[in-house]
Protein backbone atom coordinates (compact mmCIF):
# COMPACT_ATOMS: atom_id res chain seq x y z
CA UNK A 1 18.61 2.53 6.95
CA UNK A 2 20.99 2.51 9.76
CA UNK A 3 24.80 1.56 9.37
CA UNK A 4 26.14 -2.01 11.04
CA UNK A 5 28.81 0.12 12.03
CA UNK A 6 26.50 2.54 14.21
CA UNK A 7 24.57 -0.51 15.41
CA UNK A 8 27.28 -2.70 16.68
CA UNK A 9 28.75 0.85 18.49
CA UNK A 10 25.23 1.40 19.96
CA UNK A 11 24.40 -2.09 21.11
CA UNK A 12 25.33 -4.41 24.20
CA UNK A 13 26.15 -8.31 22.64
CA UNK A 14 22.62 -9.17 23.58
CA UNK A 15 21.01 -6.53 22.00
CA UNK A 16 23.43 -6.68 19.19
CA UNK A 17 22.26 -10.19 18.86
CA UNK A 18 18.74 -9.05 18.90
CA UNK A 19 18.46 -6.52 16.27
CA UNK A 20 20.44 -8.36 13.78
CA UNK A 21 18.47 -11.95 14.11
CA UNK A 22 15.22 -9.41 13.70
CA UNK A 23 12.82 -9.32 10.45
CA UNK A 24 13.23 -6.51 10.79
CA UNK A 25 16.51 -4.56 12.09
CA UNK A 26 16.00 -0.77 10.88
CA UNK A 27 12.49 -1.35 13.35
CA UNK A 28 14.31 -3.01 16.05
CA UNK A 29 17.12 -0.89 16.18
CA UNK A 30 14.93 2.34 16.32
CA UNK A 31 12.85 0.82 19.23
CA UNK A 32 16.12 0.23 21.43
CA UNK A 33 17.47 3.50 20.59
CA UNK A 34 14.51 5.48 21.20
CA UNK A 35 14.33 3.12 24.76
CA UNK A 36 17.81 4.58 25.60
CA UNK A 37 17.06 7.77 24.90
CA UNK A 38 14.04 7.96 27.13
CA UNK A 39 15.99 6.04 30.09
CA UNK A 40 18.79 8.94 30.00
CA UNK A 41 16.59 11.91 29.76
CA UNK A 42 15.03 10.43 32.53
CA UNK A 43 18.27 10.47 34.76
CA UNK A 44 19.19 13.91 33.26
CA UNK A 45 21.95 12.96 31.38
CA UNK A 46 21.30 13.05 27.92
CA UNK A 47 22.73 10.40 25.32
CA UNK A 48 26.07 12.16 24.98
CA UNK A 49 27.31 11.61 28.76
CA UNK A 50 27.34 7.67 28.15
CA UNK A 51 28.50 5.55 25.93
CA UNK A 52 25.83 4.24 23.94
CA UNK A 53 26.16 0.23 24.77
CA UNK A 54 26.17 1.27 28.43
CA UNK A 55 22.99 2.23 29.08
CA UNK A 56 20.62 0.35 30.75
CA UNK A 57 17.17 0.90 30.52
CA UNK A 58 14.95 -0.02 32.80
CA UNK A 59 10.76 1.38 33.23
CA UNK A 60 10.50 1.98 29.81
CA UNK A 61 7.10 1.63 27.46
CA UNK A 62 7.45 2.14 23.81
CA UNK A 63 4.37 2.41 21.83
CA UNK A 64 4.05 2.64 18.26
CA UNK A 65 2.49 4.86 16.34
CA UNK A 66 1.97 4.20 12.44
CA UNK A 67 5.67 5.12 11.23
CA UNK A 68 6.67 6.36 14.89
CA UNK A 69 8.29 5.17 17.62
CA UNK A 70 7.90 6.55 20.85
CA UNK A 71 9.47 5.51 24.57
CA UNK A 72 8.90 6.71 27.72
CA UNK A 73 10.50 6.05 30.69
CA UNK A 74 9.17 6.24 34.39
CA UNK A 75 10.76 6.83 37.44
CA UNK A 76 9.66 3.64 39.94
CA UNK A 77 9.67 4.36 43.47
């Protein structure tokens, strides 16, 4: 179960918002982190180079799989 501490340091108000009003907020806090992830390997940065709310994500699928999460993002262009 994650913190509200590590949530509200991770989140932008909207997502913030998002998570919290879910059924569900261990779930929908997973989904945007792994969504971040996969948007900042995709630039080459890694999560550490950014702070957390900051990053965008944009061209990024998530799929799940039983008790996974996975995202992926893809370069457009």
């Amino acid at each position: 179960e994650y913190s509200k501490k590590l949530i509200e340091r991770v989140c932008s108000e909207e997502a913030l918002e998002r998570v919290l009003k879910s059924d569900n907020i261990n779930y929908e806090f997973c989904k945007l982190w792994t969504k971040k992830e996969a948007y900042s390997k995709l630039l080459g940065t890694g999560i550490q180079d950014f702070k957390m709310k900051d990053i965008e994500y944009r061209n990024v699928f998530t799929y799940d799989y039983g008790e996974y999460i996975i995202s992926v993002a893809k370069e457009m262009g």
